[in-house]
C-alpha atoms as a PDB file:
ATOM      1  CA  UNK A   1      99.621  95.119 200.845  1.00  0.00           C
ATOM      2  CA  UNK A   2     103.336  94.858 199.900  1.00  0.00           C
ATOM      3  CA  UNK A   3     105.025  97.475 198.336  1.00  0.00           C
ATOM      4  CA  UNK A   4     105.163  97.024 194.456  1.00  0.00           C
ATOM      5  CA  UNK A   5     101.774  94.872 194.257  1.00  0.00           C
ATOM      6  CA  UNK A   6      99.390  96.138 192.333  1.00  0.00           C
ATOM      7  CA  UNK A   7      95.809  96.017 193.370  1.00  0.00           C
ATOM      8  CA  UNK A   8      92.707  94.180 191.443  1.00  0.00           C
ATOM      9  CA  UNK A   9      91.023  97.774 190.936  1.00  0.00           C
ATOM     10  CA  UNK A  10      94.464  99.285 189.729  1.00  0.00           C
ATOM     11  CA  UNK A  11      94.678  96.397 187.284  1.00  0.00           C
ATOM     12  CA  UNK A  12      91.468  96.325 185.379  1.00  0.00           C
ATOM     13  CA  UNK A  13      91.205 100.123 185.209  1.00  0.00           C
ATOM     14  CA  UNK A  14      94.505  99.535 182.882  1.00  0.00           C
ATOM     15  CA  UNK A  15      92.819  97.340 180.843  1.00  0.00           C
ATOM     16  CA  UNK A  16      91.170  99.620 178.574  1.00  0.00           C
ATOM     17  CA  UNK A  17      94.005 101.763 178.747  1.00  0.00           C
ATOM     18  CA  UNK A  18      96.124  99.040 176.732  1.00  0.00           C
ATOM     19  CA  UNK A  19      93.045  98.237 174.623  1.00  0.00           C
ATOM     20  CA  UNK A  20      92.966 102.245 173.993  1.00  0.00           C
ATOM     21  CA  UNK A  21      96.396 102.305 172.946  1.00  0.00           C
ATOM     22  CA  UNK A  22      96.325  98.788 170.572  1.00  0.00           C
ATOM     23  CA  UNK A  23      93.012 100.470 168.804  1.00  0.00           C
ATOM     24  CA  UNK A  24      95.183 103.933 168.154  1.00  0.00           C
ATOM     25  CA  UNK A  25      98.147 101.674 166.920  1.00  0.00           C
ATOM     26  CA  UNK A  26      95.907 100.254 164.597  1.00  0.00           C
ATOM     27  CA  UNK A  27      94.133 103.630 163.316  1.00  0.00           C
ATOM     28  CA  UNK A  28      97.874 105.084 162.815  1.00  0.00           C
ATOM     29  CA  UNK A  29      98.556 101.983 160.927  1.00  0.00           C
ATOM     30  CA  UNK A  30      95.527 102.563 158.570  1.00  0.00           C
ATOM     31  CA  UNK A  31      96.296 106.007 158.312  1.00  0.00           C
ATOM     32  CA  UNK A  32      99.083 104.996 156.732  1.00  0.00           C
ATOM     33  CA  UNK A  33      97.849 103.129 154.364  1.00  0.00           C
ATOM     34  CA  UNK A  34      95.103 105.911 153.486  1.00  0.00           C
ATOM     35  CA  UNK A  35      98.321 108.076 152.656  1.00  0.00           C
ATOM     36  CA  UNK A  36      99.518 106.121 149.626  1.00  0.00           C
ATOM     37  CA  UNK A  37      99.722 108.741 146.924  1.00  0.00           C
ATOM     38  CA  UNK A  38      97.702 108.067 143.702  1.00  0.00           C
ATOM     39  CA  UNK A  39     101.318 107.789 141.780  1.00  0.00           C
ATOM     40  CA  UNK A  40     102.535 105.348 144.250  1.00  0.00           C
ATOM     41  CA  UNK A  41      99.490 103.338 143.927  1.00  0.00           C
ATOM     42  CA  UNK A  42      99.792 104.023 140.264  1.00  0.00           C
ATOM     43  CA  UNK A  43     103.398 102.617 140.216  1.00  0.00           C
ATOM     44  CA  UNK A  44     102.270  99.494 142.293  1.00  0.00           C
ATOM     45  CA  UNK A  45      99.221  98.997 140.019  1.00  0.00           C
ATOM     46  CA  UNK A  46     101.856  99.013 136.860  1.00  0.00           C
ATOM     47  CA  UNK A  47     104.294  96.543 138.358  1.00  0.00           C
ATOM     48  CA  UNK A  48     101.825  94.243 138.843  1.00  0.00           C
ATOM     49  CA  UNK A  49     100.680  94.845 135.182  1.00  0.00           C
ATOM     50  CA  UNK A  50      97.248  96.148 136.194  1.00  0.00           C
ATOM     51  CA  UNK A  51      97.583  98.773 133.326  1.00  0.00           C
ATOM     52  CA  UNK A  52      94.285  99.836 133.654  1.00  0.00           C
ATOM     53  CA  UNK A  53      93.931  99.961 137.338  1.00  0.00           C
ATOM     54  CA  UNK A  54      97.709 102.143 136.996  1.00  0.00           C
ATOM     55  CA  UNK A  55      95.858 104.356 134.405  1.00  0.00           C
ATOM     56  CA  UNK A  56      92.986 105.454 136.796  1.00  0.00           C
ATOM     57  CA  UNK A  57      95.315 106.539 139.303  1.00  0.00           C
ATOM     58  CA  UNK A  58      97.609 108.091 137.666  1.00  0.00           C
ATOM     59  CA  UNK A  59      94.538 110.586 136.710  1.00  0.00           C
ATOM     60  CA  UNK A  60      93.525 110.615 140.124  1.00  0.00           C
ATOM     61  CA  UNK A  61      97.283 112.433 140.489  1.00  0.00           C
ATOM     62  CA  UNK A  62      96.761 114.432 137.823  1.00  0.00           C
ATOM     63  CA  UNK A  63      94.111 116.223 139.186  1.00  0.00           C
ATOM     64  CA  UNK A  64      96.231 117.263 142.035  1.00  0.00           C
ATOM     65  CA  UNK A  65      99.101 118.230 140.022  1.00  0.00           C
ATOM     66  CA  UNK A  66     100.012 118.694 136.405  1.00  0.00           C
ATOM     67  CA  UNK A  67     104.012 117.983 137.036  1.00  0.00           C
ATOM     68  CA  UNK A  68     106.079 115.937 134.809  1.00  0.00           C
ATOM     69  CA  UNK A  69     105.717 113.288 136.439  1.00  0.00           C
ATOM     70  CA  UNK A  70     102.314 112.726 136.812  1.00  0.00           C
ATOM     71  CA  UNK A  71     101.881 114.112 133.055  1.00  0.00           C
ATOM     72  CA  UNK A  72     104.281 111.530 131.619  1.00  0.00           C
ATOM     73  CA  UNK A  73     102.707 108.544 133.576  1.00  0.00           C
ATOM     74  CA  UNK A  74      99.349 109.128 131.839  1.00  0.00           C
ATOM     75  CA  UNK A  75     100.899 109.560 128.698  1.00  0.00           C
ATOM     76  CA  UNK A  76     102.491 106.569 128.496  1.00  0.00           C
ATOM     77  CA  UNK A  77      99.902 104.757 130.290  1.00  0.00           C
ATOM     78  CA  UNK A  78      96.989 105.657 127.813  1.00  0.00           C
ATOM     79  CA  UNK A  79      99.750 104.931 125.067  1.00  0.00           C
ATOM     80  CA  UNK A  80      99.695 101.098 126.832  1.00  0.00           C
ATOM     81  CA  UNK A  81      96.024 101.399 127.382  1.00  0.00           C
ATOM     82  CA  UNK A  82      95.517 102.151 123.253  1.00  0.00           C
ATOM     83  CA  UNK A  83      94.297 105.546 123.633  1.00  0.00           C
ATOM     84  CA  UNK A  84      96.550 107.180 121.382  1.00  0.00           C
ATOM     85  CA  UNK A  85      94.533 110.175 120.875  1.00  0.00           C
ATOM     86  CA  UNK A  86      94.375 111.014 124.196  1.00  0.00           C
ATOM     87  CA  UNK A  87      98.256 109.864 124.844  1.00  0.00           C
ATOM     88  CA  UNK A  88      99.506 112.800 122.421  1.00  0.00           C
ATOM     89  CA  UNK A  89      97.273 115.325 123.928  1.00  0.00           C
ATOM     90  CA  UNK A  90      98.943 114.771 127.198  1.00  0.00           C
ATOM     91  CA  UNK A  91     102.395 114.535 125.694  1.00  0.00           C
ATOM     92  CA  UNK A  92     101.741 117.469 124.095  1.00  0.00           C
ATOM     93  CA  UNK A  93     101.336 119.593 127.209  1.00  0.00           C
ATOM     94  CA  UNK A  94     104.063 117.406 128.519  1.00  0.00           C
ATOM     95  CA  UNK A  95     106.254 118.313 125.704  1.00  0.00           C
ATOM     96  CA  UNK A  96     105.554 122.111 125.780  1.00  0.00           C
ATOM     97  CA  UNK A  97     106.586 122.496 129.168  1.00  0.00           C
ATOM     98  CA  UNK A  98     109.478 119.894 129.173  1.00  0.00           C
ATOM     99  CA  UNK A  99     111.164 119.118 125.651  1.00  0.00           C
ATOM    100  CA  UNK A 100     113.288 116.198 127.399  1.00  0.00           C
ATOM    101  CA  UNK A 101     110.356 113.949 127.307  1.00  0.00           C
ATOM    102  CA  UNK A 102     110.345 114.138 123.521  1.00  0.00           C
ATOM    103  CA  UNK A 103     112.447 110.826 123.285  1.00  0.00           C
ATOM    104  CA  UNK A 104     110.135 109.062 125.060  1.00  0.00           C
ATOM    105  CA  UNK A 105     107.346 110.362 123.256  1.00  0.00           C
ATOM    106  CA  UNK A 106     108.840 109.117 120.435  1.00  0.00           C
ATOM    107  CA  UNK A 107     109.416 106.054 121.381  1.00  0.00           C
ATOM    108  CA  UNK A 108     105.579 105.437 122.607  1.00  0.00           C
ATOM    109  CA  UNK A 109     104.183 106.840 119.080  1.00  0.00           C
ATOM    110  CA  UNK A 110     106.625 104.361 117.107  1.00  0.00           C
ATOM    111  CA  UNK A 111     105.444 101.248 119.553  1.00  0.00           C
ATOM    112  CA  UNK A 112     101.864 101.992 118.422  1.00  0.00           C
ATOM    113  CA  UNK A 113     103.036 102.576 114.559  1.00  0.00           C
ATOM    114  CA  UNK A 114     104.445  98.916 115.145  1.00  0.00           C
ATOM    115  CA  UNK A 115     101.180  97.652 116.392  1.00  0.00           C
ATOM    116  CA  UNK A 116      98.837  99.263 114.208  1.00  0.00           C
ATOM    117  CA  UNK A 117     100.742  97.263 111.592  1.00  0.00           C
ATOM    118  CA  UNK A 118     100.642  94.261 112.743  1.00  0.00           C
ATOM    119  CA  UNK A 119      97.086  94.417 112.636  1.00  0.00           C
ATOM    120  CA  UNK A 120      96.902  95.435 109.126  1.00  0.00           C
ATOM    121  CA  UNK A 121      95.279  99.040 110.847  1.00  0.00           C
ATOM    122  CA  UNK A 122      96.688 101.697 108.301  1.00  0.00           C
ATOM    123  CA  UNK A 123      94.794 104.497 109.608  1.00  0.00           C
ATOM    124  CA  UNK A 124      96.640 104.049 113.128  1.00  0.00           C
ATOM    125  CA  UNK A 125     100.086 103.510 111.276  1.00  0.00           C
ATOM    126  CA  UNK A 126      99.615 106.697 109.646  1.00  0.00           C
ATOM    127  CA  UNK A 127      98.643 109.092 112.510  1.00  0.00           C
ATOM    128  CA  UNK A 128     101.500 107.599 114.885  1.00  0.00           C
ATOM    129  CA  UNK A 129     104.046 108.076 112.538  1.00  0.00           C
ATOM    130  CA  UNK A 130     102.649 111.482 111.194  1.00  0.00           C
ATOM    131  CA  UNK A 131     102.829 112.816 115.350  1.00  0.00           C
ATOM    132  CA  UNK A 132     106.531 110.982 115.549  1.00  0.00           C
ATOM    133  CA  UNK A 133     107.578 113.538 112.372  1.00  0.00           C
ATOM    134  CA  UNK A 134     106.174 116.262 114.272  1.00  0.00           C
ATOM    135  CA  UNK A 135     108.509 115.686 117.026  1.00  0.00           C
ATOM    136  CA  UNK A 136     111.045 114.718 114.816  1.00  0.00           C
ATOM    137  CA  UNK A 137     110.994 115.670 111.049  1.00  0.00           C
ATOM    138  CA  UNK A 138     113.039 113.200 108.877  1.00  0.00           C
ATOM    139  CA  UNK A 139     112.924 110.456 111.433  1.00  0.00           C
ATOM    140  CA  UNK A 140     113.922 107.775 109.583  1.00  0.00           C
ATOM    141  CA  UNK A 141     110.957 105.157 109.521  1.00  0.00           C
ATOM    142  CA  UNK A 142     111.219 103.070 106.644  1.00  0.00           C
ATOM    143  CA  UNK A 143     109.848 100.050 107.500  1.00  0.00           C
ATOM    144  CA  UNK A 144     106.842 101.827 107.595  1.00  0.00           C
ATOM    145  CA  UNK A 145     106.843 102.894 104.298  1.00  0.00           C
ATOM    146  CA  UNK A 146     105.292 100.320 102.326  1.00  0.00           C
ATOM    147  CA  UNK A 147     101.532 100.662 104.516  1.00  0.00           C
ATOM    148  CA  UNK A 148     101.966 103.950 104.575  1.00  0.00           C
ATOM    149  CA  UNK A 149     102.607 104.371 100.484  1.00  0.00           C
ATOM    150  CA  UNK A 150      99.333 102.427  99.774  1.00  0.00           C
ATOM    151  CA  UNK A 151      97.789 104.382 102.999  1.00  0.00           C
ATOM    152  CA  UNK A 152      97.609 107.846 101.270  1.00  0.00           C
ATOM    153  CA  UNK A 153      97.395 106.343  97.654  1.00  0.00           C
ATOM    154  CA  UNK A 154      94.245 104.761  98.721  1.00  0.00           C
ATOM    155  CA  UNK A 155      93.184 108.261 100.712  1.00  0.00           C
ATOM    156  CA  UNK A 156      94.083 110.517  97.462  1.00  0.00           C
ATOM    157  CA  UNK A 157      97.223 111.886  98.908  1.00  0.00           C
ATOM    158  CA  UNK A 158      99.660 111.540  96.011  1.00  0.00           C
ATOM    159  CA  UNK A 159     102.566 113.560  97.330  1.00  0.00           C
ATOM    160  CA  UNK A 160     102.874 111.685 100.515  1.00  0.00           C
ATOM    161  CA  UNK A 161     102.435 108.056  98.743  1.00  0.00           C
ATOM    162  CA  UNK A 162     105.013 108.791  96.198  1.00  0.00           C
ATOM    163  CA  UNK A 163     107.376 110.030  98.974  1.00  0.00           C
ATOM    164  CA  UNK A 164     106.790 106.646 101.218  1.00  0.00           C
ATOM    165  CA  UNK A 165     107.006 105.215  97.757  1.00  0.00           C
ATOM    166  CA  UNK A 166     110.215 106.537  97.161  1.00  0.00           C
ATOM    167  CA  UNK A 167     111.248 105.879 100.957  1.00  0.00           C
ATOM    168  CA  UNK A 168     109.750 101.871 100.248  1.00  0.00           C
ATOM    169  CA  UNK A 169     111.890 101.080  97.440  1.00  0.00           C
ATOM    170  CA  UNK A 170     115.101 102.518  98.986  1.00  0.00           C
ATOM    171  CA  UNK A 171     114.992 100.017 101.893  1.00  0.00           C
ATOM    172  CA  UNK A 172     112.833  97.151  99.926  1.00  0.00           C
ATOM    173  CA  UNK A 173     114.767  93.345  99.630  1.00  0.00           C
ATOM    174  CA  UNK A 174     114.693  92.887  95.765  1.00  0.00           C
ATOM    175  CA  UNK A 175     111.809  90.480  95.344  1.00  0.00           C
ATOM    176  CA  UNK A 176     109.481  93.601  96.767  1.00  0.00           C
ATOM    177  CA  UNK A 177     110.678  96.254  93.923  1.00  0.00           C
ATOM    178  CA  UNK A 178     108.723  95.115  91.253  1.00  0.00           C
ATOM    179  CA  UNK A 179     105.708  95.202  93.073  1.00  0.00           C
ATOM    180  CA  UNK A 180     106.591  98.805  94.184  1.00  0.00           C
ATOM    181  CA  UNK A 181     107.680  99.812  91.082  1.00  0.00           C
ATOM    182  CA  UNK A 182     103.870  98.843  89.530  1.00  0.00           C
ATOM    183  CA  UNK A 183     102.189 100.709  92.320  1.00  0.00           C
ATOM    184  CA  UNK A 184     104.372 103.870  92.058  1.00  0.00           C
ATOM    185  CA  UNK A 185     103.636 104.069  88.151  1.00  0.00           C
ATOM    186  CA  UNK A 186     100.079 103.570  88.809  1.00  0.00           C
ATOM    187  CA  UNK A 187      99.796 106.512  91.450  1.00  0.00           C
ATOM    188  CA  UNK A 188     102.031 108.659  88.688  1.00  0.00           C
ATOM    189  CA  UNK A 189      99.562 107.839  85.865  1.00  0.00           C
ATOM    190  CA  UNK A 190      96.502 108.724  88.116  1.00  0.00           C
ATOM    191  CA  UNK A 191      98.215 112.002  88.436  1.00  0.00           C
ATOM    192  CA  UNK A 192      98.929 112.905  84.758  1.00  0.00           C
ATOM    193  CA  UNK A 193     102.436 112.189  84.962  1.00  0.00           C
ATOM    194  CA  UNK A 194     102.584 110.023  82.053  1.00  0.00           C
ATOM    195  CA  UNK A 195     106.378 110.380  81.654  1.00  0.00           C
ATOM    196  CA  UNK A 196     107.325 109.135  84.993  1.00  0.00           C
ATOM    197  CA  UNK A 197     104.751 106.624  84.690  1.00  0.00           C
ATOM    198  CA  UNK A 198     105.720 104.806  81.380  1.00  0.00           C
ATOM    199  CA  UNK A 199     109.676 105.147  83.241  1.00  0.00           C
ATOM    200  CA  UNK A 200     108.687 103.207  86.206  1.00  0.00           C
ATOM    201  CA  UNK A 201     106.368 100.685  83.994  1.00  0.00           C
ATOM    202  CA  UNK A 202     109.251  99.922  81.975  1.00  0.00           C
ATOM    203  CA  UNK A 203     111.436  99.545  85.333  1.00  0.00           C
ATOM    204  CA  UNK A 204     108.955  96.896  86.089  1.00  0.00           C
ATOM    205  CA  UNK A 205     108.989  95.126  83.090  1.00  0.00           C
ATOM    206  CA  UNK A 206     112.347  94.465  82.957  1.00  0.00           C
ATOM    207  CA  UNK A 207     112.071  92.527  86.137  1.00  0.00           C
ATOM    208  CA  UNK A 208     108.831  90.804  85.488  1.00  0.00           C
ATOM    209  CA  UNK A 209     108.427  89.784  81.875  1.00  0.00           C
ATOM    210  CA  UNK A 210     105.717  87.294  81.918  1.00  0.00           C
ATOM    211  CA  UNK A 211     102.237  87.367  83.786  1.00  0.00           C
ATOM    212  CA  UNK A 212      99.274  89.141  83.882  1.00  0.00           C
ATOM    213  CA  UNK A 213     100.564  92.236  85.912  1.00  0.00           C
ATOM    214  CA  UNK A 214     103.568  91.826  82.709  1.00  0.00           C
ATOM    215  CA  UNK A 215     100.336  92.709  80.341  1.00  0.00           C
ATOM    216  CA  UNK A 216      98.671  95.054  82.317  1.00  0.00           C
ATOM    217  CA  UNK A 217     101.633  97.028  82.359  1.00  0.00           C
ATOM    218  CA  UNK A 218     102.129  97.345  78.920  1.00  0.00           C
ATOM    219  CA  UNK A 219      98.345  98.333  78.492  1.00  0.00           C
ATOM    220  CA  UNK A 220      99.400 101.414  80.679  1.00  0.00           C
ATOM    221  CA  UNK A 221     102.712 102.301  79.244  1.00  0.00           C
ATOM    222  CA  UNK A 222     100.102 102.235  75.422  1.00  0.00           C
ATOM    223  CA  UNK A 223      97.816 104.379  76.926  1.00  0.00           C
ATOM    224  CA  UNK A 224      99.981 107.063  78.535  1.00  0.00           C
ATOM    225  CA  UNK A 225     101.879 106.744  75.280  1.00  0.00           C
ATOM    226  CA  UNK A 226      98.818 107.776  73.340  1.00  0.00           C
ATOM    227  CA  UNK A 227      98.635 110.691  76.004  1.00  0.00           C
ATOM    228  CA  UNK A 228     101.655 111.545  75.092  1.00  0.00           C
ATOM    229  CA  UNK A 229     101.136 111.393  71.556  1.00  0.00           C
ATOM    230  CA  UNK A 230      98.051 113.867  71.630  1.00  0.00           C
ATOM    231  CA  UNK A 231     100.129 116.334  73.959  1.00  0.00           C
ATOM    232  CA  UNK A 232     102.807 116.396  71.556  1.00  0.00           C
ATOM    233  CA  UNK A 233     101.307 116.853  68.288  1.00  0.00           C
ATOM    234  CA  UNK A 234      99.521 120.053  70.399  1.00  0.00           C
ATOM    235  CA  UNK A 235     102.783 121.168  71.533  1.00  0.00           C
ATOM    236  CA  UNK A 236     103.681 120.863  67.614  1.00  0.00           C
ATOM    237  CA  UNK A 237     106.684 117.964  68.004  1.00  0.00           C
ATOM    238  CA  UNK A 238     105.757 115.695  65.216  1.00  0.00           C
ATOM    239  CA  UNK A 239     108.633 113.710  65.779  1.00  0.00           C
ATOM    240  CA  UNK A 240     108.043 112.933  69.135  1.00  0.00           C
ATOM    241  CA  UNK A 241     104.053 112.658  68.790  1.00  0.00           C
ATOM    242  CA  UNK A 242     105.161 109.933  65.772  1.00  0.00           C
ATOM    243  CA  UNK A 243     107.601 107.897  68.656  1.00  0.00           C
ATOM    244  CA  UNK A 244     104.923 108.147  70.887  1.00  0.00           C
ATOM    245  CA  UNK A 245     102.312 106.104  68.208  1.00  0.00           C
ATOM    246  CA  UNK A 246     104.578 104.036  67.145  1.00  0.00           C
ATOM    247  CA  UNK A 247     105.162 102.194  70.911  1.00  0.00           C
ATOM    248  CA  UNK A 248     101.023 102.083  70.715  1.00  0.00           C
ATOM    249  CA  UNK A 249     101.225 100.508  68.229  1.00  0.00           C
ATOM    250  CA  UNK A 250     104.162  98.039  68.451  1.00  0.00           C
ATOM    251  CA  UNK A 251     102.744  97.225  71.915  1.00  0.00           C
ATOM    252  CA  UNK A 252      99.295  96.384  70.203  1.00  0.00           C
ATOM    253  CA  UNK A 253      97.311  97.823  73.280  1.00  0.00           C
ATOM    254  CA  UNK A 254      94.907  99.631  74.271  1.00  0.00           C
ATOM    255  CA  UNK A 255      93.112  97.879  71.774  1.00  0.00           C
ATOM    256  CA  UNK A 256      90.200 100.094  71.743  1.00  0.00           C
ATOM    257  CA  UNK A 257      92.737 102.748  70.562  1.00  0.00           C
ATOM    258  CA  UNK A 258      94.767 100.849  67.773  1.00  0.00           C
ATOM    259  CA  UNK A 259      92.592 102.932  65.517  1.00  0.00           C
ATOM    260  CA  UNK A 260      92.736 105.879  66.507  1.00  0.00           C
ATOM    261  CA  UNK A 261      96.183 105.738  66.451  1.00  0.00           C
ATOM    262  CA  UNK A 262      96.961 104.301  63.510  1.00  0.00           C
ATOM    263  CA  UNK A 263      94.865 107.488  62.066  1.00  0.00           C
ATOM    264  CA  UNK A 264      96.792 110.285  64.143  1.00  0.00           C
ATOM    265  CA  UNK A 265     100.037 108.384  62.907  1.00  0.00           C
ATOM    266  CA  UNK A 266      98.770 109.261  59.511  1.00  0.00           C
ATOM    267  CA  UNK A 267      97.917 112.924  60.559  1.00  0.00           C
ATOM    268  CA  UNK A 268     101.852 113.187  61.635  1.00  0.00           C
ATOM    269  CA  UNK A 269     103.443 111.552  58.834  1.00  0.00           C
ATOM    270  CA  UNK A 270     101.221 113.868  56.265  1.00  0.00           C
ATOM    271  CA  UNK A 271     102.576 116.543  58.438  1.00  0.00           C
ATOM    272  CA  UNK A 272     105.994 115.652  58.042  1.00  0.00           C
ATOM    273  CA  UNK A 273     105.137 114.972  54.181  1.00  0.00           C
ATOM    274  CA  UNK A 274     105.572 111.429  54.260  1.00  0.00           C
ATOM    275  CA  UNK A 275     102.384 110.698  52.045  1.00  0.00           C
ATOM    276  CA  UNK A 276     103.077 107.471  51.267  1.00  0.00           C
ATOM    277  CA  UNK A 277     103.312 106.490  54.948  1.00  0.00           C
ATOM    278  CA  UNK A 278     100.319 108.350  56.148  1.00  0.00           C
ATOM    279  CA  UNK A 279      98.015 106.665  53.167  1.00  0.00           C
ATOM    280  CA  UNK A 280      99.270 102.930  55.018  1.00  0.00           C
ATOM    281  CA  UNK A 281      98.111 104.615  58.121  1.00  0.00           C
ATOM    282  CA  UNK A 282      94.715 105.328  56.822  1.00  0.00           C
ATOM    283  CA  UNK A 283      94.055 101.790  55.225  1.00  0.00           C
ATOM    284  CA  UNK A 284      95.522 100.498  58.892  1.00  0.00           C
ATOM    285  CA  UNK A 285      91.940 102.169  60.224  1.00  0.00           C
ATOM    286  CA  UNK A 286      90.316 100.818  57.689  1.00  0.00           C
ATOM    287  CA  UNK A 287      91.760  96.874  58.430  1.00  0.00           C
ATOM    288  CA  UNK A 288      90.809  97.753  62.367  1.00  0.00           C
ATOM    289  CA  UNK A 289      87.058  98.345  61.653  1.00  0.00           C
ATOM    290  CA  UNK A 290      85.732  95.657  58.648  1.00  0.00           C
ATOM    291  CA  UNK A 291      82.215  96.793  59.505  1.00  0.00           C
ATOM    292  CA  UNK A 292      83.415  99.772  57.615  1.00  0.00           C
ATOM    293  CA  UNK A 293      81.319 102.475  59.853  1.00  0.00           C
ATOM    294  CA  UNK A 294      81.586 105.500  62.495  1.00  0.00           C
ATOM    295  CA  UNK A 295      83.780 109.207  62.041  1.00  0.00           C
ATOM    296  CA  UNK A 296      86.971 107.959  62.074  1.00  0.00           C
ATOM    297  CA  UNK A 297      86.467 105.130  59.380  1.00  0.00           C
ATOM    298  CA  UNK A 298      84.977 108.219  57.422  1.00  0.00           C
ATOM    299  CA  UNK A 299      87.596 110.530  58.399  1.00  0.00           C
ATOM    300  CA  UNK A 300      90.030 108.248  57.127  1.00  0.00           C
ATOM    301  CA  UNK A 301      88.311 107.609  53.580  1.00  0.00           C
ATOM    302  CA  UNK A 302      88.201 111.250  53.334  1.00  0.00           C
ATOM    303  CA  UNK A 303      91.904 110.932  53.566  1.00  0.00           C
ATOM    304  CA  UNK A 304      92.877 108.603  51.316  1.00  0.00           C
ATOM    305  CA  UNK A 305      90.780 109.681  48.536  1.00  0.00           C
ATOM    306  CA  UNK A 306      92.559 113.652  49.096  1.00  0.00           C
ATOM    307  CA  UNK A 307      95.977 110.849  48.553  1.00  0.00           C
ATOM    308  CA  UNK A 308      94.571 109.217  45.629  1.00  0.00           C
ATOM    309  CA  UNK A 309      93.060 112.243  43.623  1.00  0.00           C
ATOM    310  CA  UNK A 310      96.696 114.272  45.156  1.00  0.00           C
ATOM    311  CA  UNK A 311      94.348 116.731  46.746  1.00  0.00           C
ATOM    312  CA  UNK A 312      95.845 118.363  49.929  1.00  0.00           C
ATOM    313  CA  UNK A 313      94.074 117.954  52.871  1.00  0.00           C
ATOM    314  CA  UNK A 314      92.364 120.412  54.569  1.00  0.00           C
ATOM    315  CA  UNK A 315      92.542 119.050  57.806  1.00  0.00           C
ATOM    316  CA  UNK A 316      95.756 118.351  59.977  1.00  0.00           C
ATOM    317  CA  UNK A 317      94.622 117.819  63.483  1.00  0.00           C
ATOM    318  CA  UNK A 318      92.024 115.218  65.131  1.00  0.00           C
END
């Protein structure tokens, strides 16, 4: 045999040598593969917008380390995944550890303010915005403000819907501030705030002058008046208990308490010693109830006889 030839024995025992070596290759190869991190996997799952896929991972990474990186990828991927909840408490943790993330929190809880609105979901609206003023107090969000006014109105928060109130109709386009202006005097009147109330009423009127919300507001600027009315004449300020009546009773509503105020105009103006006036008053309840009956038609007779006969009444106050 020549020197360099290789024999037929020497030839196939290197035959599974080579197929040795190819099925090694192959195992490296895969162990490769098998040492794709969870984040990069993660990462991959994201870019090809497998969001959920991405979020599974990333929790997979998490397990094996709580870093900021692995902590701000499941943050913002449960943010993308609508899982707000869960979102803030890992930004939270995020947050405590590593402040610089707080712009991007930020950012995430203001994306899912924007979406919550667009779906008309008020209750979503209100806690991302709420957790972006933890972060941030004073952040200016007023394009919020409108949802989030009638938000805590409608949840009995008063102090919060006047101040996205108050927020609302500092950014609103004018054809938006009358309806504002209505809402705000409703949440004042609900409060007792009968002042402010017949202020913003007013405001609203002298932008809408016709309509039914036009006649609903003067009901409520009559009946905070009367309010006003009975608080004064306790507080002993005739004169302004007397304005007070008179706007119920130029307005002409409530008119379930034309009556009544007609008579506690007469109990004023006897006060001030205007007895003339006050006996008007008196026949006005009389004109307001032709069936002639109940205590304050009797009340009122009672009155105008003490006038007549120039008795002085004995009683002054309702």
């Amino acid at each position: 045999m020549t020197a360099g030839a290789t024999s037929p024995g020497a030839r196939a025992s290197r035959g599974p040598v080579r197929l040795a070596a190819v099925v090694l290759l192959l195992a490296g190869a895969a162990a490769c593969g098998d040492a794709e991190s969870a984040i990069a996997r993660g990462d991959r799952f994201w870019a090809e917008g497998a969001r959920a896929e991405a979020l599974a991972e990333y929790r997979l990474a998490l397990r094996e380390s709580r870093t900021e990186t692995t902590l701000s990828r499941v943050a913002h991927a449960y943010i993308e995944n609508g899982q707000f909840e869960r979102a803030r408490e890992i930004y939270d943790e995020l947050l405590a550890a590593a402040p610089a993330w707080t712009d991007q929190a930020i950012f995430d809880y203001v994306t899912v303010a924007m979406r919550a609105r667009d779906r008309g979901d008020r209750y979503g609206l209100a806690n991302a915005v709420e957790a972006a003023r933890v972060l941030r107090p004073g952040l200016p969000l007023d394009e919020f403000a409108i949802p989030l006014a009638r938000y805590y109105a409608a949840g009995g928060d008063p102090v919060r819907a006047l101040d996205s109130y108050e927020r609302a109709l500092a950014a609103a386009p004018p054809d938006s501030v009358p309806t504002l202006l209505f809402e705000m005097a409703r949440m004042h009147e609900s409060q007792g705030n009968c002042a402010e109330a017949i202020g913003l009423f007013r405001a609203f009127r002298t932008r809408e002058r016709r309509g039914p919300r036009a006649d609903e507001a003067n009901w409520h600027i009559g009946n905070c008046s009367f309010s006003l009315a009975r608080r004064s004449r306790q507080d002993g300020d005739l004169f302004k208990a007397l304005r007070e009546l008179d706007v119920v009773i130029d307005l002409g509503v409530p008119k379930n308490l034309l009556d009544e105020a007609w008579f506690d105009r007469g109990e004023v103006l006897l006060g001030l010693g205007r007895r003339d006036d006050a006996m008007f008053a008196y026949l006005m309840v009389l004109d307001l109830n032709r069936a002639g009956t109940g205590q304050l038609v009797e009340r009122a007779r009672r009155r105008i006889d003490d006038l007549r006969f120039g008795r002085v009444p004995g009683e002054t106050t309702p």
